[in-house]
N, C-alpha and C. Protein backbone atom coordinates (compact mmCIF):
# COMPACT_ATOMS: atom_id res chain seq x y z
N UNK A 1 -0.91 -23.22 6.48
CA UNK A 1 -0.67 -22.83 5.11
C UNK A 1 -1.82 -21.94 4.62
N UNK A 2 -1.13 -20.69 3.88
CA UNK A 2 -2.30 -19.81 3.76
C UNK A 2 -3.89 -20.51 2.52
N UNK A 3 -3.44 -21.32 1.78
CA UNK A 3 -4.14 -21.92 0.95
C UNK A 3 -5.34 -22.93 1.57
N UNK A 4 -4.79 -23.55 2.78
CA UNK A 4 -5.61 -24.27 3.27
C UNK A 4 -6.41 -23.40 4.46
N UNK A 5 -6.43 -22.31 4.89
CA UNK A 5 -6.73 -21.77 5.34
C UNK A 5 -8.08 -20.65 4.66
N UNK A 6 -7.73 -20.33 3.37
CA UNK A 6 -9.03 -19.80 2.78
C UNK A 6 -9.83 -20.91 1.92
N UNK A 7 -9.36 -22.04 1.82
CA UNK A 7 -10.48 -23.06 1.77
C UNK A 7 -11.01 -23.48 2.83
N UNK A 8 -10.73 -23.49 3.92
CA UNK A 8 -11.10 -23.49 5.05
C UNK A 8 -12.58 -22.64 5.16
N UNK A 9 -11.78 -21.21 5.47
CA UNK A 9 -12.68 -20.15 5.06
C UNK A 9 -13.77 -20.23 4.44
N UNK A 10 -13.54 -20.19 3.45
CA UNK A 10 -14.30 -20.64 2.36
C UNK A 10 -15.82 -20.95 2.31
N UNK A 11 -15.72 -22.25 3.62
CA UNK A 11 -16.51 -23.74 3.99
C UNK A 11 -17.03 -23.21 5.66
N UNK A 12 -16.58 -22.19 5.83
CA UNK A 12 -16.86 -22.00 7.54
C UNK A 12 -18.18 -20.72 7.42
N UNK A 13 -18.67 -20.10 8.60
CA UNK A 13 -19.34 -19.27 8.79
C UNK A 13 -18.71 -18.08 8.83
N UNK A 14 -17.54 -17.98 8.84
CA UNK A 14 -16.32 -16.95 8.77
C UNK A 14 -16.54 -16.02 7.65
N UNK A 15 -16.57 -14.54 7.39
CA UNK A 15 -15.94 -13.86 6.27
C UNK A 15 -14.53 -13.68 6.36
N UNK A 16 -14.45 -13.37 5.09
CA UNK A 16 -13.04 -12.90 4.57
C UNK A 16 -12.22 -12.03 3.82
N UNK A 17 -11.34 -11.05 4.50
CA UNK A 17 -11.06 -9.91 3.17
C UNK A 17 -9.76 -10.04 2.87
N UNK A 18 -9.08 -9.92 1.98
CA UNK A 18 -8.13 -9.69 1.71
C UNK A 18 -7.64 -8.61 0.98
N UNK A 19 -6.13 -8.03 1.30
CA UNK A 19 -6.08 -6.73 0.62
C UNK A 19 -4.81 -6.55 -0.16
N UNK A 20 -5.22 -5.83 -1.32
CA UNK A 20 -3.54 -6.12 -1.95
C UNK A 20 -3.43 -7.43 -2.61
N UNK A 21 -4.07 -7.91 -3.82
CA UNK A 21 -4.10 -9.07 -4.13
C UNK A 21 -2.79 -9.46 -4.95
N UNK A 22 -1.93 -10.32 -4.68
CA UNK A 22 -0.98 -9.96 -5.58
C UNK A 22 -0.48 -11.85 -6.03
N UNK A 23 0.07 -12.39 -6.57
CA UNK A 23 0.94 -14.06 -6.57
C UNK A 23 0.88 -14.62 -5.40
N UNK A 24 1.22 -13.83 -4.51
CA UNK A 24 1.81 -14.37 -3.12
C UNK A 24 0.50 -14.83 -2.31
N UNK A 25 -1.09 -14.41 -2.47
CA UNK A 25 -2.26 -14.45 -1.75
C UNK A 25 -2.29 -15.70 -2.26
N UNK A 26 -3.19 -16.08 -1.01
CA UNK A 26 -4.52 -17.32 -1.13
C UNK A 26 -5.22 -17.17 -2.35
N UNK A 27 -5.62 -16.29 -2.34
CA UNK A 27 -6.80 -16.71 -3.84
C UNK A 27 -6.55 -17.20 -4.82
N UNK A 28 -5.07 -17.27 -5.19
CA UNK A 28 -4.59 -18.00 -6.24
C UNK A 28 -4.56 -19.38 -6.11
N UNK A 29 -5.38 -19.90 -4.98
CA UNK A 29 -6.12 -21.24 -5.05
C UNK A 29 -7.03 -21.18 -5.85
N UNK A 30 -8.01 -20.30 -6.10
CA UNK A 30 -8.87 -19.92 -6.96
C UNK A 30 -8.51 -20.34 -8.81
N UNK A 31 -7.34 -20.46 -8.91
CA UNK A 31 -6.78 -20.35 -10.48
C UNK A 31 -6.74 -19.43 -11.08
N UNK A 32 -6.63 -18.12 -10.76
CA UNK A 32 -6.72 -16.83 -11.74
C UNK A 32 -5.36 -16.30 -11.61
N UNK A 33 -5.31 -15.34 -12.71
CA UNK A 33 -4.37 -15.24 -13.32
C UNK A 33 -3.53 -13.66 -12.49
N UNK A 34 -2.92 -13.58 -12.12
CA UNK A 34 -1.84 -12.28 -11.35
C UNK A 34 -0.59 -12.39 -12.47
N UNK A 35 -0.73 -11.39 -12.91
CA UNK A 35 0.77 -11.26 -13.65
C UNK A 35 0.70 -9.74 -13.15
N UNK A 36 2.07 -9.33 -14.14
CA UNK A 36 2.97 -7.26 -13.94
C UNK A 36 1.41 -7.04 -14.65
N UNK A 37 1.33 -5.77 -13.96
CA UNK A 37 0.17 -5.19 -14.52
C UNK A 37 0.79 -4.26 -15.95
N UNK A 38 -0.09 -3.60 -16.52
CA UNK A 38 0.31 -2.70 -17.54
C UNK A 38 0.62 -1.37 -17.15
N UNK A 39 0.13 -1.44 -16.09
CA UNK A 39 -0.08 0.43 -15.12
C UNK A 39 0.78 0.04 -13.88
N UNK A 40 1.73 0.52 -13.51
CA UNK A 40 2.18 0.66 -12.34
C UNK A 40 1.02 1.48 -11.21
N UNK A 41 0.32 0.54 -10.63
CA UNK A 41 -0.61 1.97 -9.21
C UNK A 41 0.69 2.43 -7.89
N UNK A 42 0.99 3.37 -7.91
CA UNK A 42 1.43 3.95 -6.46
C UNK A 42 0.94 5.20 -6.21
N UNK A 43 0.15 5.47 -5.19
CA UNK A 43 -0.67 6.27 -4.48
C UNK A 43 -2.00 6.52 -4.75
N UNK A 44 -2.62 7.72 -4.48
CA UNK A 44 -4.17 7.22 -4.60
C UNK A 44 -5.02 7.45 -5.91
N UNK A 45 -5.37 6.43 -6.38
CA UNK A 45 -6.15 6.12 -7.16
C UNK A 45 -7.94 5.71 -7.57
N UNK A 46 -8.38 6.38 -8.22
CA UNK A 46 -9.59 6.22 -8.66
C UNK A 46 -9.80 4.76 -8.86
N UNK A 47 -10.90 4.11 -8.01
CA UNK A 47 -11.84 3.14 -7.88
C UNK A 47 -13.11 3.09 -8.52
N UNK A 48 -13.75 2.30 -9.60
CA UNK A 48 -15.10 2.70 -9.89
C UNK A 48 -15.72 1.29 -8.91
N UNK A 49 -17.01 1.79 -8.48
CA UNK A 49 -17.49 0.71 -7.95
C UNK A 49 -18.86 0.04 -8.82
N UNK A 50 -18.83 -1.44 -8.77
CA UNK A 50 -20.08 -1.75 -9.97
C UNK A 50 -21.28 -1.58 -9.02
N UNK A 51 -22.60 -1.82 -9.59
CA UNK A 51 -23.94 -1.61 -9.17
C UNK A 51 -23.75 -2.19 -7.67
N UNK A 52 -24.48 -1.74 -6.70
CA UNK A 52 -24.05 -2.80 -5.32
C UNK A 52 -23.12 -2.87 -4.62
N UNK A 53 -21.91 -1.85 -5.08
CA UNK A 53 -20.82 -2.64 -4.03
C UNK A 53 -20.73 -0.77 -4.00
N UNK A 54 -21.29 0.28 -3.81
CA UNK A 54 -20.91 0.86 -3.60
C UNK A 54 -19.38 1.35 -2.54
N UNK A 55 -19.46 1.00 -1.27
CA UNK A 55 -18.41 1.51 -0.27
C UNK A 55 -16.99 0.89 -1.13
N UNK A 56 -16.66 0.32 -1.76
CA UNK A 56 -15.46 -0.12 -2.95
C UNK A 56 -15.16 0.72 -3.68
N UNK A 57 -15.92 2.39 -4.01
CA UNK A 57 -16.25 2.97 -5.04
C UNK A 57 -14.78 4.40 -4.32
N UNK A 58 -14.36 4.82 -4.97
CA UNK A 58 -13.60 6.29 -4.72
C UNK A 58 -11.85 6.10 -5.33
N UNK A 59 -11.40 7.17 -4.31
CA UNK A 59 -10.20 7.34 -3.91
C UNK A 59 -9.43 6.67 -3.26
N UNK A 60 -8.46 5.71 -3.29
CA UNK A 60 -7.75 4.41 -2.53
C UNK A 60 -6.62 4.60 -2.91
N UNK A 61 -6.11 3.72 -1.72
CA UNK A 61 -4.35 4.00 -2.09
C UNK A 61 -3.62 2.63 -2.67
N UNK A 62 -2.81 2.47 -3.77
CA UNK A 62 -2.83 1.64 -4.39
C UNK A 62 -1.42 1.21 -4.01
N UNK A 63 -0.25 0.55 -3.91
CA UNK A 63 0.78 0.20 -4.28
C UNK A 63 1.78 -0.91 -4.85
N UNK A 64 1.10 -1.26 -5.54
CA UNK A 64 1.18 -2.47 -6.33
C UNK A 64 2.18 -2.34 -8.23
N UNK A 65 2.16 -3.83 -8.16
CA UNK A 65 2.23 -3.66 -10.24
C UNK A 65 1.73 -4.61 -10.77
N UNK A 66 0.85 -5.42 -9.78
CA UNK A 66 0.25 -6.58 -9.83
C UNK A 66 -0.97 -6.37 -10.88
N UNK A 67 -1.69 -7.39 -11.60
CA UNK A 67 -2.87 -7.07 -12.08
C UNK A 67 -3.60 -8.76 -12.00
N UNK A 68 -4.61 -8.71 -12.03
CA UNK A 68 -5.60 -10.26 -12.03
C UNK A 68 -6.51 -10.32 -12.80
N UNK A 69 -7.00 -11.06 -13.13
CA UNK A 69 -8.34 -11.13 -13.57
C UNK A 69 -9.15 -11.80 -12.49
N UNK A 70 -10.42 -11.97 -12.53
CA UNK A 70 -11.57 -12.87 -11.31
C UNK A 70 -11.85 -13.91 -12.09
N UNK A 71 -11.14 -14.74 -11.14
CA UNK A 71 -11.66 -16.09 -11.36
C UNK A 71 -13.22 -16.86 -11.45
N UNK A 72 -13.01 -17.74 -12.09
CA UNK A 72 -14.47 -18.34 -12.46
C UNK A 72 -15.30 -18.72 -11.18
N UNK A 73 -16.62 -17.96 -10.81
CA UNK A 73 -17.32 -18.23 -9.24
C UNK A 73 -16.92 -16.70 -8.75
N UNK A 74 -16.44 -15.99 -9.26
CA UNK A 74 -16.14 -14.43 -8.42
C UNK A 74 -16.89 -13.43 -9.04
N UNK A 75 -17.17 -12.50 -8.17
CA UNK A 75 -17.72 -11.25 -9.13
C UNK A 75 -17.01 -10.35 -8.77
N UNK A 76 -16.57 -9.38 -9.91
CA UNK A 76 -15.60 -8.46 -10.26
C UNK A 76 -17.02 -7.00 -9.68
N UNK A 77 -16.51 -6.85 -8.69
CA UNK A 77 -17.38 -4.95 -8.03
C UNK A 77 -16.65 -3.87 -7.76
N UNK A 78 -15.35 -4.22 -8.76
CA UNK A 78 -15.00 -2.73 -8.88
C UNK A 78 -13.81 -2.98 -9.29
N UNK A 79 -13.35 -1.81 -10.34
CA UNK A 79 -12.47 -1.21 -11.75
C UNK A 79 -11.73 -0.26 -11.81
N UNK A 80 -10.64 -0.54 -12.80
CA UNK A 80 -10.07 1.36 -12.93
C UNK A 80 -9.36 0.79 -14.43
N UNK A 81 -8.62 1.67 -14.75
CA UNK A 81 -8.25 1.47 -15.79
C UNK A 81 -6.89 0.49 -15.71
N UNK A 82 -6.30 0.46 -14.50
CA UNK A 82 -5.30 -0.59 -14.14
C UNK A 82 -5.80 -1.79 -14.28
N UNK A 83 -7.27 -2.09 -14.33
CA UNK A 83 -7.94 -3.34 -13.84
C UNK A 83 -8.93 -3.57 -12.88
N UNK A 84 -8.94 -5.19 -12.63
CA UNK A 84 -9.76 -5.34 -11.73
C UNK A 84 -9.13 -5.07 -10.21
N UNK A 85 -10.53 -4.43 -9.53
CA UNK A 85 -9.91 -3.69 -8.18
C UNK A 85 -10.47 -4.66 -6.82
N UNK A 86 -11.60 -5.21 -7.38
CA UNK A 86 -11.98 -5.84 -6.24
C UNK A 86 -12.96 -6.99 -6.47
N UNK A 87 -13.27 -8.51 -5.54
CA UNK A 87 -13.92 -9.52 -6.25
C UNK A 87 -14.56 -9.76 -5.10
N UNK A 88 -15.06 -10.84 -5.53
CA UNK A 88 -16.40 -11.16 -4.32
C UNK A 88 -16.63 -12.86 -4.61
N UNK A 89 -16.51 -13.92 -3.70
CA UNK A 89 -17.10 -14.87 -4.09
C UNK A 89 -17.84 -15.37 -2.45
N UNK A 90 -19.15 -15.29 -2.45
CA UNK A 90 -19.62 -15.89 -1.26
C UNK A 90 -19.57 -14.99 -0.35
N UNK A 91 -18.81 -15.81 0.62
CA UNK A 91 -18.02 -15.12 2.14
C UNK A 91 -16.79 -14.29 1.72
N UNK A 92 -16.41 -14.44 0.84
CA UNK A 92 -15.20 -13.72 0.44
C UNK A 92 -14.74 -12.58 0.01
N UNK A 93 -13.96 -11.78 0.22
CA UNK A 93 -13.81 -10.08 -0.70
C UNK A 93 -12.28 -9.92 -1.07
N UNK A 94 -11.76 -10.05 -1.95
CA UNK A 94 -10.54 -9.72 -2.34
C UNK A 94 -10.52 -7.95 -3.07
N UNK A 95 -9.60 -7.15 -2.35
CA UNK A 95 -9.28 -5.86 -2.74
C UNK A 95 -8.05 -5.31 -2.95
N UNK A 96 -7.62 -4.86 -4.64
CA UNK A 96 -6.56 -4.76 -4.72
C UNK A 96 -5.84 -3.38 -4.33
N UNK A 97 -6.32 -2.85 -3.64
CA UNK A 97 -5.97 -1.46 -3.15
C UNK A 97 -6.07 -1.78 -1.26
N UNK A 98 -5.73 -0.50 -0.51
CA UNK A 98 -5.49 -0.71 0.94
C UNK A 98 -5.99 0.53 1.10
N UNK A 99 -7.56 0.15 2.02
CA UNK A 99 -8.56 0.47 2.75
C UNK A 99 -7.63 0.90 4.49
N UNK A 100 -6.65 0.09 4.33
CA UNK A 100 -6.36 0.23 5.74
C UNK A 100 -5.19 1.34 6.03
N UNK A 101 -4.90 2.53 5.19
CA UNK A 101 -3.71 2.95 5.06
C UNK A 101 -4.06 4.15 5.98
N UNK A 102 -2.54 4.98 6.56
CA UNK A 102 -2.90 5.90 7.21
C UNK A 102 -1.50 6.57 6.42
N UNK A 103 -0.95 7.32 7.18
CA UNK A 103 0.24 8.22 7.68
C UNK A 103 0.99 7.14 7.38
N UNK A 104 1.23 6.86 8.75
CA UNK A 104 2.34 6.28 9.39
C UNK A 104 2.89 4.96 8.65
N UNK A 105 1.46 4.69 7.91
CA UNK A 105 1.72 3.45 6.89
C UNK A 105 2.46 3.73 4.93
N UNK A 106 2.02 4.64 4.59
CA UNK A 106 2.80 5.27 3.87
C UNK A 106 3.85 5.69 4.22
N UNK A 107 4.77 6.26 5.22
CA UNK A 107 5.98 6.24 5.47
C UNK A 107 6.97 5.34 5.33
N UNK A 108 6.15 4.18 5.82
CA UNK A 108 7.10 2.96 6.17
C UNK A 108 7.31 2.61 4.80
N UNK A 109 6.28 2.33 4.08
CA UNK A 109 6.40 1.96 2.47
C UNK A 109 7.58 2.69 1.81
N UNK A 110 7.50 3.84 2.34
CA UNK A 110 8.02 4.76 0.88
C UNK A 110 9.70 4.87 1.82
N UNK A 111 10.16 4.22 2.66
CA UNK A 111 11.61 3.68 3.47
C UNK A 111 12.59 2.68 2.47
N UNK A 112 13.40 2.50 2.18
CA UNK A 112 14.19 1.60 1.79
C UNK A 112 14.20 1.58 -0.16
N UNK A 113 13.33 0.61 -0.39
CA UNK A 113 13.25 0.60 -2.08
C UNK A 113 11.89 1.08 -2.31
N UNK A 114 11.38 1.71 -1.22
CA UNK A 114 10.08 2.24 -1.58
C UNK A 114 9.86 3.75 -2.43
N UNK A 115 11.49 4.38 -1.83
CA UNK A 115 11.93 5.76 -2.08
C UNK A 115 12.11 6.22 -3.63
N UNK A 116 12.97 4.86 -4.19
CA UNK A 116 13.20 4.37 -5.42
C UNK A 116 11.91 4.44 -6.68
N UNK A 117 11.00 3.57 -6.05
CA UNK A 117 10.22 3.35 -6.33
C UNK A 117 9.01 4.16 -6.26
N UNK A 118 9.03 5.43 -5.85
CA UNK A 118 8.23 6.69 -6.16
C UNK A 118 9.14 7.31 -7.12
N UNK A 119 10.24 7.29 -7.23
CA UNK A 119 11.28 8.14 -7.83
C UNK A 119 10.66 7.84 -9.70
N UNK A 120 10.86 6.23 -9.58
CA UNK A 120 10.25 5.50 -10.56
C UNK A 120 9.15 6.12 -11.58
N UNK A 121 7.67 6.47 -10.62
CA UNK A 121 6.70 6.62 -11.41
C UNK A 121 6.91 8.30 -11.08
N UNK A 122 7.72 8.96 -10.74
CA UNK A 122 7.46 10.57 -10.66
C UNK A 122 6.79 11.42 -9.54
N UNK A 123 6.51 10.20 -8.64
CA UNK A 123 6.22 10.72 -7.46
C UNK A 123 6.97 11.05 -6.37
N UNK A 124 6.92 12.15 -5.71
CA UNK A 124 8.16 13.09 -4.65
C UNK A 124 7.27 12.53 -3.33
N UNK A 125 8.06 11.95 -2.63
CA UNK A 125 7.61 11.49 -0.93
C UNK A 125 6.78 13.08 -0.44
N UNK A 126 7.39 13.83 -0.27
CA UNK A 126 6.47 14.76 0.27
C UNK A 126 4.90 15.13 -0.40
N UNK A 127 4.86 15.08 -1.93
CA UNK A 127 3.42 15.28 -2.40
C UNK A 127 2.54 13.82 -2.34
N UNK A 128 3.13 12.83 -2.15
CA UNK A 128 2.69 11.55 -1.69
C UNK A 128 1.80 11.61 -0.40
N UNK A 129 2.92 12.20 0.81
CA UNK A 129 2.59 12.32 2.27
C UNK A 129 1.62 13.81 2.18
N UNK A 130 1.87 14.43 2.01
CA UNK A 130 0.32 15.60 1.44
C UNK A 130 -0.70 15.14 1.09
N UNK A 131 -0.78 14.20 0.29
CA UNK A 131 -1.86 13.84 -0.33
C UNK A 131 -2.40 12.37 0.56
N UNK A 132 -1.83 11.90 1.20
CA UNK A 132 -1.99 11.32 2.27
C UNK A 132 -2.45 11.66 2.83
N UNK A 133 -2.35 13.03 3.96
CA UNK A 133 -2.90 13.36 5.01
C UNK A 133 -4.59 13.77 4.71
N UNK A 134 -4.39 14.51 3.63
CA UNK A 134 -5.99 14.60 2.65
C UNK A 134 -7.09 13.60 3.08
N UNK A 135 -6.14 12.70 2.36
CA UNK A 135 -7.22 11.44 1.83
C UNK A 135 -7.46 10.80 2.85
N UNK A 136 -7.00 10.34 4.03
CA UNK A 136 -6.91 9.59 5.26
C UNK A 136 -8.19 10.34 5.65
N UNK A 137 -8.47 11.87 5.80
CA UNK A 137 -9.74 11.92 6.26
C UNK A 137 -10.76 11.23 5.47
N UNK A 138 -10.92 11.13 4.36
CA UNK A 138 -11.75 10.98 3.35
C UNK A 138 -12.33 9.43 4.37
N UNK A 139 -11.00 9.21 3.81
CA UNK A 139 -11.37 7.24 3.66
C UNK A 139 -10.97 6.43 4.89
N UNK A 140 -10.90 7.28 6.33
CA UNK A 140 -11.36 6.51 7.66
C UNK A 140 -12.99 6.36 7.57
N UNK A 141 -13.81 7.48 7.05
CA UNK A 141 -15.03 7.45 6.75
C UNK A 141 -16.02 6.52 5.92
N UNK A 142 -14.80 6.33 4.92
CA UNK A 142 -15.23 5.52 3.60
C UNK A 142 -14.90 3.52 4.11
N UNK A 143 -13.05 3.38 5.12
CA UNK A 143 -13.28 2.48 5.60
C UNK A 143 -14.70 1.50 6.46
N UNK A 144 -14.47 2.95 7.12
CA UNK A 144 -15.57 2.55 8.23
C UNK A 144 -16.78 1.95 7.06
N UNK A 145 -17.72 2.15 6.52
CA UNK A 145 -18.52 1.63 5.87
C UNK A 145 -18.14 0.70 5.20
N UNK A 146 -16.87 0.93 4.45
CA UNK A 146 -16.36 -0.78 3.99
C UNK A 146 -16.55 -1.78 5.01
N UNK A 147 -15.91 -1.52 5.92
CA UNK A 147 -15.76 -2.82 6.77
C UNK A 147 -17.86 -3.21 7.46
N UNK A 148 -18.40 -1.93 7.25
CA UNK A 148 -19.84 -1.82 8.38
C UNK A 148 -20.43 -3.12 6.96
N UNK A 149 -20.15 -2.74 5.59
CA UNK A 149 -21.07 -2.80 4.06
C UNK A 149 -20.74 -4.63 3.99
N UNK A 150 -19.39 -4.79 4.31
CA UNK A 150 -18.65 -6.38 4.32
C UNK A 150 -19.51 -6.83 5.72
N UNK A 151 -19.43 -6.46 6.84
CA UNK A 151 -20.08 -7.31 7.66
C UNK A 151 -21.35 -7.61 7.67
N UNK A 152 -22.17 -6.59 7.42
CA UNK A 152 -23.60 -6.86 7.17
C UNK A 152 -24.03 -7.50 5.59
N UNK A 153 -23.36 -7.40 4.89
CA UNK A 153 -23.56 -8.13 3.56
C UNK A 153 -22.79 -9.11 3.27
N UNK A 154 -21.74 -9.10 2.67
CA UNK A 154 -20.76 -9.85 2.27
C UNK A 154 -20.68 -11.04 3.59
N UNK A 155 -20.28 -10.78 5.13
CA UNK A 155 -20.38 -11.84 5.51
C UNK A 155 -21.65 -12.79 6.14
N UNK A 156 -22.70 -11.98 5.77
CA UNK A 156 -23.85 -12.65 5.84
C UNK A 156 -24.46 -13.58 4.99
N UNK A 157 -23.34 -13.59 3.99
CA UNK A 157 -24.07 -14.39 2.51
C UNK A 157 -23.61 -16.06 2.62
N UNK A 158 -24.68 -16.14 2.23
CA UNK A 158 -24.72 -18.31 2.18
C UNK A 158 -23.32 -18.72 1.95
N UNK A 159 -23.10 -19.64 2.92
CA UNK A 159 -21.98 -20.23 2.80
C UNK A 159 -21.79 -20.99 1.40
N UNK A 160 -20.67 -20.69 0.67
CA UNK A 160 -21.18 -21.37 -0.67
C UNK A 160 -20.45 -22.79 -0.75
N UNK A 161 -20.88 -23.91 -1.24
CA UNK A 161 -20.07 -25.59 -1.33
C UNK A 161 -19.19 -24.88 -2.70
């Protein structure tokens, strides 16, 4: 069960990221609040990052309508005007955007009710997938340090009780 599994986490020497925070995640063991956001995010979106968490900070690809607040024990390291983008407790990193996107992964999204659902906020699949191919250079670069910035920091930090 995914719940017993990031308390698990939690309590182990393990880090942890999660991406795309939405009802359906673990962290809502945590008690915080996921409702419809006010902003629909689909495609890439401005990230501010707070003091310290720089590699969280830019251009990300969003596809969500989710919104949260950070729960009590988390720190909120990064914003946009949709909300909170990303949290931190301990060993832990919750990010509501996807670090991990390419091409081939935006395609699949934007298949079925995904098509709809650009249609929705005014976005045309082809200036989507343009702006895709862009940004993918950007932020294999920008990943890479996410994931280098989480292992050497984030999962090096005291296991917290």
């Amino acid at each position: 069960m995914k719940i017993e599994i990031i308390a698990n986490r939690e309590e182990s020497d393990a880090g942890l990221v999660l991406a795309a925070l939405g009802p359906e995640d673990p962290l809502v063991s945590f008690r915080f609040c996921v409702e419809r956001g006010k902003k629909t995010e689909i495609g890439w979106h401005d990230v501010v990052a707070a003091d310290g968490a720089l590699p969280l900070g830019g251009r990300w690809m969003q596809w969500h309508y989710d919104c949260f607040s950070a729960p009590i024990g988390f720190d909120t390291l990064a914003f946009n005007d949709a909300g909170v983008q990303a949290i931190r407790r301990g060993r832990s990193l919750g990010v509501q955007f996807h670090p991990e996107t390419n091409e081939a992964t935006v395609t699949r999204w934007m298949e079925g009710d995904g098509a709809a659902e650009l249609a929705a906020v005014g976005l045309s699949p082809q200036k989507l997938l343009d702006e895709t191919r862009l940004e993918v250079l950007r932020t294999e670069g920008a990943t890479r340090e996410l994931v280098r910035w989480f292992l050497e920091t984030v999962a090096q930090s005291p296991v917290l009780a």
